[in-house]
PDB file of N, CA and C in Angstrom:
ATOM      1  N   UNK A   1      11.183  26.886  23.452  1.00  0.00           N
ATOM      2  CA  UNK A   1      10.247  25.829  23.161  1.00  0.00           C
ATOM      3  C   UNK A   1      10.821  24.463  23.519  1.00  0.00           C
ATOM      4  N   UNK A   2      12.185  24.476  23.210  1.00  0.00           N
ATOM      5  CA  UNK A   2      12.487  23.141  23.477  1.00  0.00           C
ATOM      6  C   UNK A   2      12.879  22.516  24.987  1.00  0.00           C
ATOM      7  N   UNK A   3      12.967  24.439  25.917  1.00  0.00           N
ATOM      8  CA  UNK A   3      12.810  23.741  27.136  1.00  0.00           C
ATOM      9  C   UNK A   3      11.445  22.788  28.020  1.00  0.00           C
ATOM     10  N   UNK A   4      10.090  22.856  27.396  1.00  0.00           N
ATOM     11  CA  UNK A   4       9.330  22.403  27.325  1.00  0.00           C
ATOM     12  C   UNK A   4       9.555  21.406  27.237  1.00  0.00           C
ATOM     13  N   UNK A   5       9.493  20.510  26.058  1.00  0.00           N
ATOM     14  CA  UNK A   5       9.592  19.351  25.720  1.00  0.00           C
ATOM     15  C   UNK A   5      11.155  18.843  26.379  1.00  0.00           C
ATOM     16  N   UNK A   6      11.697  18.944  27.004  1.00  0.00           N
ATOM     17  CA  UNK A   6      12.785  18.727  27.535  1.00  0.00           C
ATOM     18  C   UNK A   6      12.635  18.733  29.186  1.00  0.00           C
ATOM     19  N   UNK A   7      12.047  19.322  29.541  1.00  0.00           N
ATOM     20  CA  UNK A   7      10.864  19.388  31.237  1.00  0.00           C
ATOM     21  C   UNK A   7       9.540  17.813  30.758  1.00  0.00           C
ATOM     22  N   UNK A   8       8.810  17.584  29.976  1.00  0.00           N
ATOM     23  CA  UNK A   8       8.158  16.694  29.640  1.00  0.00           C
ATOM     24  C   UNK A   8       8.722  15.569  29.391  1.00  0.00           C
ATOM     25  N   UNK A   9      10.163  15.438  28.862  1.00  0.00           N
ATOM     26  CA  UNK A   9      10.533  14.131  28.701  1.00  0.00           C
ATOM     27  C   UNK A   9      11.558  13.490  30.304  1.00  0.00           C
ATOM     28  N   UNK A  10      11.761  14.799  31.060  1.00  0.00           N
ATOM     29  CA  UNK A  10      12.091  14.180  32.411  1.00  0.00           C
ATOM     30  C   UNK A  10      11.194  13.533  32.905  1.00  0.00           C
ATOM     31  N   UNK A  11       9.841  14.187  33.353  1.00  0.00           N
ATOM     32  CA  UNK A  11       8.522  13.953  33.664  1.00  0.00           C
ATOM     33  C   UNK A  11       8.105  12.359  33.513  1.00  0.00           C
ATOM     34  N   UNK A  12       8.327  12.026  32.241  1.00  0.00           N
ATOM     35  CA  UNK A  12       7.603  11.449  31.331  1.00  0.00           C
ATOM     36  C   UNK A  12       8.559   9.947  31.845  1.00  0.00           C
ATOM     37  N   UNK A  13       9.863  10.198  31.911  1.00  0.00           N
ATOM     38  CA  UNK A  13      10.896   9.456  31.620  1.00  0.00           C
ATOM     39  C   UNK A  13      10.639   8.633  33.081  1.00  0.00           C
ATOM     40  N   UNK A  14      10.685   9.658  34.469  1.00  0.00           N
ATOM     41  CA  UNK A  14      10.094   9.361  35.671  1.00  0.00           C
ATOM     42  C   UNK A  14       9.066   8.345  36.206  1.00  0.00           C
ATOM     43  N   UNK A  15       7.595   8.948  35.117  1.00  0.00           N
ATOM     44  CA  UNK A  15       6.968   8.253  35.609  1.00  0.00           C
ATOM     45  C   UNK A  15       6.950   6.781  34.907  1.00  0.00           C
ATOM     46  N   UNK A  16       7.862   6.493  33.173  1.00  0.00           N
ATOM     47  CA  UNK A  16       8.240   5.248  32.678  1.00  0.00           C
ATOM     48  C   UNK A  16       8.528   4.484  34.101  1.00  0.00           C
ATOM     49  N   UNK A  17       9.875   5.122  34.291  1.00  0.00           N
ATOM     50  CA  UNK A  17      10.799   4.681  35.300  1.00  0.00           C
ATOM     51  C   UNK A  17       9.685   3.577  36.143  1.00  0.00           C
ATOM     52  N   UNK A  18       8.651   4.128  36.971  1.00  0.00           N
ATOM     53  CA  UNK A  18       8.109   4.357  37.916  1.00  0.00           C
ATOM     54  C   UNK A  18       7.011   3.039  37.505  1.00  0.00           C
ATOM     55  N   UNK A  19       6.629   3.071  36.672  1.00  0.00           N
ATOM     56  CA  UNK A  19       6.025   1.991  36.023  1.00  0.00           C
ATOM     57  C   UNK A  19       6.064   0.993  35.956  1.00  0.00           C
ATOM     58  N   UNK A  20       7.527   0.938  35.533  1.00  0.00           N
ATOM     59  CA  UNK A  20       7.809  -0.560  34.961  1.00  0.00           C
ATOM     60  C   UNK A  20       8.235  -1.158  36.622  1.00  0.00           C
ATOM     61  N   UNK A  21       8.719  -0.320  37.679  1.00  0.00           N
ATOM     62  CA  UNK A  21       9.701  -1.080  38.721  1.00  0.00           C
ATOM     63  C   UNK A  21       7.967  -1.641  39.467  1.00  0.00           C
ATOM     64  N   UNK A  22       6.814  -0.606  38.967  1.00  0.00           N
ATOM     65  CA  UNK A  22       5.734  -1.377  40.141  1.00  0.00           C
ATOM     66  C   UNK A  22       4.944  -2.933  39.242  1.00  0.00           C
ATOM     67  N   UNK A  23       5.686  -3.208  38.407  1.00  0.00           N
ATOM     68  CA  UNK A  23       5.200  -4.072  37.357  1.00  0.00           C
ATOM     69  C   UNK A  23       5.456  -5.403  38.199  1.00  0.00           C
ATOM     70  N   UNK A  24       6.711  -5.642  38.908  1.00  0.00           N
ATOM     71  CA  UNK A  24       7.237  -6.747  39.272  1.00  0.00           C
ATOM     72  C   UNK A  24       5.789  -7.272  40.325  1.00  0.00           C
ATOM     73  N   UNK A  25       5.436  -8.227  39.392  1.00  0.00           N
ATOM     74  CA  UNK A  25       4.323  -8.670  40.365  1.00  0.00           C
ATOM     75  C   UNK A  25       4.455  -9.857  41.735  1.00  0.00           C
ATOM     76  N   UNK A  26       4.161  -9.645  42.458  1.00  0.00           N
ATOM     77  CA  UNK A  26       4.298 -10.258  43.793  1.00  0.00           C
ATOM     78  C   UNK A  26       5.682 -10.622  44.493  1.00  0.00           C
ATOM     79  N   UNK A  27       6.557  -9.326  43.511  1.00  0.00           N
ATOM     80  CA  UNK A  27       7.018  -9.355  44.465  1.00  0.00           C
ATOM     81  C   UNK A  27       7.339  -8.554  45.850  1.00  0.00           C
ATOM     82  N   UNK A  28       7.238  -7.544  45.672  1.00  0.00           N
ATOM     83  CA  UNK A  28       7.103  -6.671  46.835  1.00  0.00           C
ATOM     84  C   UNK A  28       8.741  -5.648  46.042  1.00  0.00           C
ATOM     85  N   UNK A  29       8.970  -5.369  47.222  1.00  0.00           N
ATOM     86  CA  UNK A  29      10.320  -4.709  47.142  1.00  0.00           C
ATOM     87  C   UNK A  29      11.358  -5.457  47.053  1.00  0.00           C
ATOM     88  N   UNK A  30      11.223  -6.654  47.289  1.00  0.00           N
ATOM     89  CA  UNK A  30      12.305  -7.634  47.000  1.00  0.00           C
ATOM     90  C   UNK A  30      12.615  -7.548  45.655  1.00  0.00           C
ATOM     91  N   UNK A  31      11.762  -7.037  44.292  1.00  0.00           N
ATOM     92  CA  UNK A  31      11.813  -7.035  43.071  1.00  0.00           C
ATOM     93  C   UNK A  31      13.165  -5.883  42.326  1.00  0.00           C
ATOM     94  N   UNK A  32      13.225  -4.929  43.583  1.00  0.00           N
ATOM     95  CA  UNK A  32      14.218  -3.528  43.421  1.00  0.00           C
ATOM     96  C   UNK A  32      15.401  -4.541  43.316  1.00  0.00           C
ATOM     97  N   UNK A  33      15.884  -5.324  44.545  1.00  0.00           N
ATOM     98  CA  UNK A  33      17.328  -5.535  44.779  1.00  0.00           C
ATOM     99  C   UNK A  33      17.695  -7.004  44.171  1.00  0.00           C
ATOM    100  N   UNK A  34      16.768  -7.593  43.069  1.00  0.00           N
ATOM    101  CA  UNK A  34      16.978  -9.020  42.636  1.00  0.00           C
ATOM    102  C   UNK A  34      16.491 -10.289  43.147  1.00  0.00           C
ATOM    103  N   UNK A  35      15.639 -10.074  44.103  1.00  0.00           N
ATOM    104  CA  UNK A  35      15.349 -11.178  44.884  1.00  0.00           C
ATOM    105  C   UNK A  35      14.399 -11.653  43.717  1.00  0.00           C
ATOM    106  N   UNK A  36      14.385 -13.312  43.696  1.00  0.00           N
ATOM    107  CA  UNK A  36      13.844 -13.742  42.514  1.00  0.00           C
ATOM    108  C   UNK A  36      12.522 -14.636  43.384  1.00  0.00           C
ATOM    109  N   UNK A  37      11.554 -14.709  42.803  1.00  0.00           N
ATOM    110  CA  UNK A  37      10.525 -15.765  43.840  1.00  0.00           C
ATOM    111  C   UNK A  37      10.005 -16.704  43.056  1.00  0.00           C
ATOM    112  N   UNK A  38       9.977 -17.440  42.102  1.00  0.00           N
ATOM    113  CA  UNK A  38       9.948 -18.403  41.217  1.00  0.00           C
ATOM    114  C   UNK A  38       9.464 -17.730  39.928  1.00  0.00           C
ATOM    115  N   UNK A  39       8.608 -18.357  39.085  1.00  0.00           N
ATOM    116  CA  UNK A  39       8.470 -18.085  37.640  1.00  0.00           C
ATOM    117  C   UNK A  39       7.005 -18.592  37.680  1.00  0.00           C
ATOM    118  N   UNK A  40       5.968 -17.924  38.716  1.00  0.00           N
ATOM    119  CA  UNK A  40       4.822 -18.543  38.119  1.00  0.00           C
ATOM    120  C   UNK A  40       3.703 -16.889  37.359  1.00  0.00           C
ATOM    121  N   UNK A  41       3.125 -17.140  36.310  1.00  0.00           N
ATOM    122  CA  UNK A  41       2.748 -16.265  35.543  1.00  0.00           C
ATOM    123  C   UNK A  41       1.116 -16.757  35.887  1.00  0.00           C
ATOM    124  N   UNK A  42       0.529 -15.499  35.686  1.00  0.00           N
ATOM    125  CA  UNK A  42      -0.685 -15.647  35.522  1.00  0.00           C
ATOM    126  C   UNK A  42      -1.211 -13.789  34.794  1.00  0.00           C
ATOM    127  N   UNK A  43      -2.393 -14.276  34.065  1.00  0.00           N
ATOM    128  CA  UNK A  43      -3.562 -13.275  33.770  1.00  0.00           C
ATOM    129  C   UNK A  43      -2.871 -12.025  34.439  1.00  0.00           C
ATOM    130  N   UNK A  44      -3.160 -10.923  33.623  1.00  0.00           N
ATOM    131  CA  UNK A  44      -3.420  -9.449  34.044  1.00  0.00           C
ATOM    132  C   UNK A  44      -4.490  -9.106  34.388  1.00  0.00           C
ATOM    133  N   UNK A  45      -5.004  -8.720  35.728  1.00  0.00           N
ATOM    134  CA  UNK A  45      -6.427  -8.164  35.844  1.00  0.00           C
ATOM    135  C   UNK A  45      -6.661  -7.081  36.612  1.00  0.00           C
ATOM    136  N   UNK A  46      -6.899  -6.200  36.629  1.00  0.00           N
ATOM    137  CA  UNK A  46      -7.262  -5.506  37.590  1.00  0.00           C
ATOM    138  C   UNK A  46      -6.543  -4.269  37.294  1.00  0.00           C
ATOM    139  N   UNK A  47      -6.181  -3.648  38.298  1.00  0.00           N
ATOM    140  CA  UNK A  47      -4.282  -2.749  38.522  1.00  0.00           C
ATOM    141  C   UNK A  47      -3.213  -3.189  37.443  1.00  0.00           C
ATOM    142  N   UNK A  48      -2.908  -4.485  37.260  1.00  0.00           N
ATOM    143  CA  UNK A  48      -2.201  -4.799  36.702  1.00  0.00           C
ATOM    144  C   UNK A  48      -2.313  -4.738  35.342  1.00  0.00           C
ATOM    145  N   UNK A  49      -3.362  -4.695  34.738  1.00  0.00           N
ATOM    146  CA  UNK A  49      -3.571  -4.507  33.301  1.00  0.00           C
ATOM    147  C   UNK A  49      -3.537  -2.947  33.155  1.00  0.00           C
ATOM    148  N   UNK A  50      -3.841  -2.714  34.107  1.00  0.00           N
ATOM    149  CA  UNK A  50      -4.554  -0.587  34.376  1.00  0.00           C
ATOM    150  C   UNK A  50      -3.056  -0.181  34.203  1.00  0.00           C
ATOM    151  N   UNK A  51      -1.777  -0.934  34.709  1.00  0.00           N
ATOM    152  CA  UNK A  51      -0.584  -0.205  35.047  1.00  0.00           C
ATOM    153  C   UNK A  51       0.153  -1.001  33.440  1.00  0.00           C
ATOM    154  N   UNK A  52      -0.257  -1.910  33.266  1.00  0.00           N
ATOM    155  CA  UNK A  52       0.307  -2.213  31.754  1.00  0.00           C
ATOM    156  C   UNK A  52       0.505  -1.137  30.825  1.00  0.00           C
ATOM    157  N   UNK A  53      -1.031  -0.750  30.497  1.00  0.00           N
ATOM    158  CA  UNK A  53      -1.598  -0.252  29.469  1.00  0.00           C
ATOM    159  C   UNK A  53      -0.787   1.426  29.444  1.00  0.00           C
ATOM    160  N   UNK A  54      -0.962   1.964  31.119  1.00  0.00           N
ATOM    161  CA  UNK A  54      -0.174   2.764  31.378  1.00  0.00           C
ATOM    162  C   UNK A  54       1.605   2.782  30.797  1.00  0.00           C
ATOM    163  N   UNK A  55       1.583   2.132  31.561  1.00  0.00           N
ATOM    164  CA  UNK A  55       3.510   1.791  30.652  1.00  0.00           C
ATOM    165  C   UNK A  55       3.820   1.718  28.911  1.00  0.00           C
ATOM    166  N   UNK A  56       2.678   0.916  28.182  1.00  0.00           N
ATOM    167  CA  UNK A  56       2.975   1.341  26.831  1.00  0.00           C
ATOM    168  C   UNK A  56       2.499   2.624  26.502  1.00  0.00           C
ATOM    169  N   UNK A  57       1.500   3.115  27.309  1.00  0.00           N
ATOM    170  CA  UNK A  57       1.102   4.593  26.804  1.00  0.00           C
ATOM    171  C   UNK A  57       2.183   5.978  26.827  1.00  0.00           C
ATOM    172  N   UNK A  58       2.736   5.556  28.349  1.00  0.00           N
ATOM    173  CA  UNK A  58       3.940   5.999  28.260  1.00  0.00           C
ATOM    174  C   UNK A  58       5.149   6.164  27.691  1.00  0.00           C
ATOM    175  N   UNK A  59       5.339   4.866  27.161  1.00  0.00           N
ATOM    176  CA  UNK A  59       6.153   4.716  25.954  1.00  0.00           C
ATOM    177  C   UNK A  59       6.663   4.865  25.123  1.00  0.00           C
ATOM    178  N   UNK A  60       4.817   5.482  24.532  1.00  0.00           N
ATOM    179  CA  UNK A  60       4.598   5.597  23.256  1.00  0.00           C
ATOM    180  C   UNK A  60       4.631   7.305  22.989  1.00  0.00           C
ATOM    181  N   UNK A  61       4.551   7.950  24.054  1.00  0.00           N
ATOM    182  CA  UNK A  61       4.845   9.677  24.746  1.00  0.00           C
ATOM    183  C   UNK A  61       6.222   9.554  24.781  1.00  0.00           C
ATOM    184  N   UNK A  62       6.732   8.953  25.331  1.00  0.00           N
ATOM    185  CA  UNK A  62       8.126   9.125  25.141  1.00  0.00           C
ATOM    186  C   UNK A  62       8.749   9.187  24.012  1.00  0.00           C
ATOM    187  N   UNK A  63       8.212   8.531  22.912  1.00  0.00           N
ATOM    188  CA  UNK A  63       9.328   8.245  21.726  1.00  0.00           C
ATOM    189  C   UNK A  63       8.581   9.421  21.213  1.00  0.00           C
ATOM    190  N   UNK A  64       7.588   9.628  21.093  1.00  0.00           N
ATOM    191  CA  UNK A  64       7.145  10.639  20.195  1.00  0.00           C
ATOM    192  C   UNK A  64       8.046  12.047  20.357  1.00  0.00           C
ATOM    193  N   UNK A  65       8.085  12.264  21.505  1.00  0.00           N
ATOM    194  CA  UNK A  65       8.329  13.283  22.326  1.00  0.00           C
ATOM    195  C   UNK A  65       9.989  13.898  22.240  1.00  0.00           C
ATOM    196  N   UNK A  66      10.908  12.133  22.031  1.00  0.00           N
ATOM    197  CA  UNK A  66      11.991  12.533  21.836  1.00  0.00           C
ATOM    198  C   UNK A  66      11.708  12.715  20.036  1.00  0.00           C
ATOM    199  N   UNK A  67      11.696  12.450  19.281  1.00  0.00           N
ATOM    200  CA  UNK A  67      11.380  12.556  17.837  1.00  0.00           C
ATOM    201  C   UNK A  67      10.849  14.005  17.885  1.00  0.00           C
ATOM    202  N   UNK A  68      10.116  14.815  17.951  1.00  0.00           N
ATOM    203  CA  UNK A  68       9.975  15.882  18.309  1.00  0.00           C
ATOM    204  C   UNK A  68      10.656  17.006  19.021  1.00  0.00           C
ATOM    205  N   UNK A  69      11.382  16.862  19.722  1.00  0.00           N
ATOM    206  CA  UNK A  69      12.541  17.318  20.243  1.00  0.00           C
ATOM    207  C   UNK A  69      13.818  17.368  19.245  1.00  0.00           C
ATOM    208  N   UNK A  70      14.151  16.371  18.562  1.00  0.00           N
ATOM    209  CA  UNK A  70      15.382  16.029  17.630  1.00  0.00           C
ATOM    210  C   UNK A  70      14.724  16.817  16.485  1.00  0.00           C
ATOM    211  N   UNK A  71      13.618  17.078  16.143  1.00  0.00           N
ATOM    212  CA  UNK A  71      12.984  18.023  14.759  1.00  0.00           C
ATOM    213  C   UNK A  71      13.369  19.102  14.993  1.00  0.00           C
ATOM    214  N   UNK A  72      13.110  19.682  16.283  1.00  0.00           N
ATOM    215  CA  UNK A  72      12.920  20.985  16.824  1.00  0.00           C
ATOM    216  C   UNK A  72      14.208  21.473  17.167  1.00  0.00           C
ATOM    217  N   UNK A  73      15.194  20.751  17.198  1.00  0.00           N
ATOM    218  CA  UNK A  73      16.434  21.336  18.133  1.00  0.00           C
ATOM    219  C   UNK A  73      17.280  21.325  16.474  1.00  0.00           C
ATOM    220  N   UNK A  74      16.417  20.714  15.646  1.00  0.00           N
ATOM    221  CA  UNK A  74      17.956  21.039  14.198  1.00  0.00           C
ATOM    222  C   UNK A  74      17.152  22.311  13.225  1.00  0.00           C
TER     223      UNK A  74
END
């Protein structure tokens, strides 16, 4: 059973991963290696709120998931 939830929190952990790096807004791929492009903020709309909402949902699967795992494995 707990290889399950242990296959789900790679998964899970992945697509976090995966999330947060497409978050960096405008910057392109320059965002991977530090390239900084000033500090101007604006509104979430679109994708960007869609991939927010995604990332805390994810999150929020993750912690559960490890908490569940730590029940199950004692």
């Amino acid at each position: 059973m707990t290889t399950y939830f242990d296959i789900a929190l790679i998964i899970i952990s992945v697509t976090l991963i995966v999330s947060v790096i497409l978050q960096n807004k405008g910057v392109g791929l320059g965002g991977l290696t530090g390239a900084d492009t000033g500090g101007v903020f604006s509104a979430r709309r679109g994708i960007e709120k869609t991939l927010f909402w995604i990332t805390i949902v994810l999150s929020v699967v993750f912690v559960i998931l490890t908490l569940v795992t730590i029940v199950i494995s004692k």
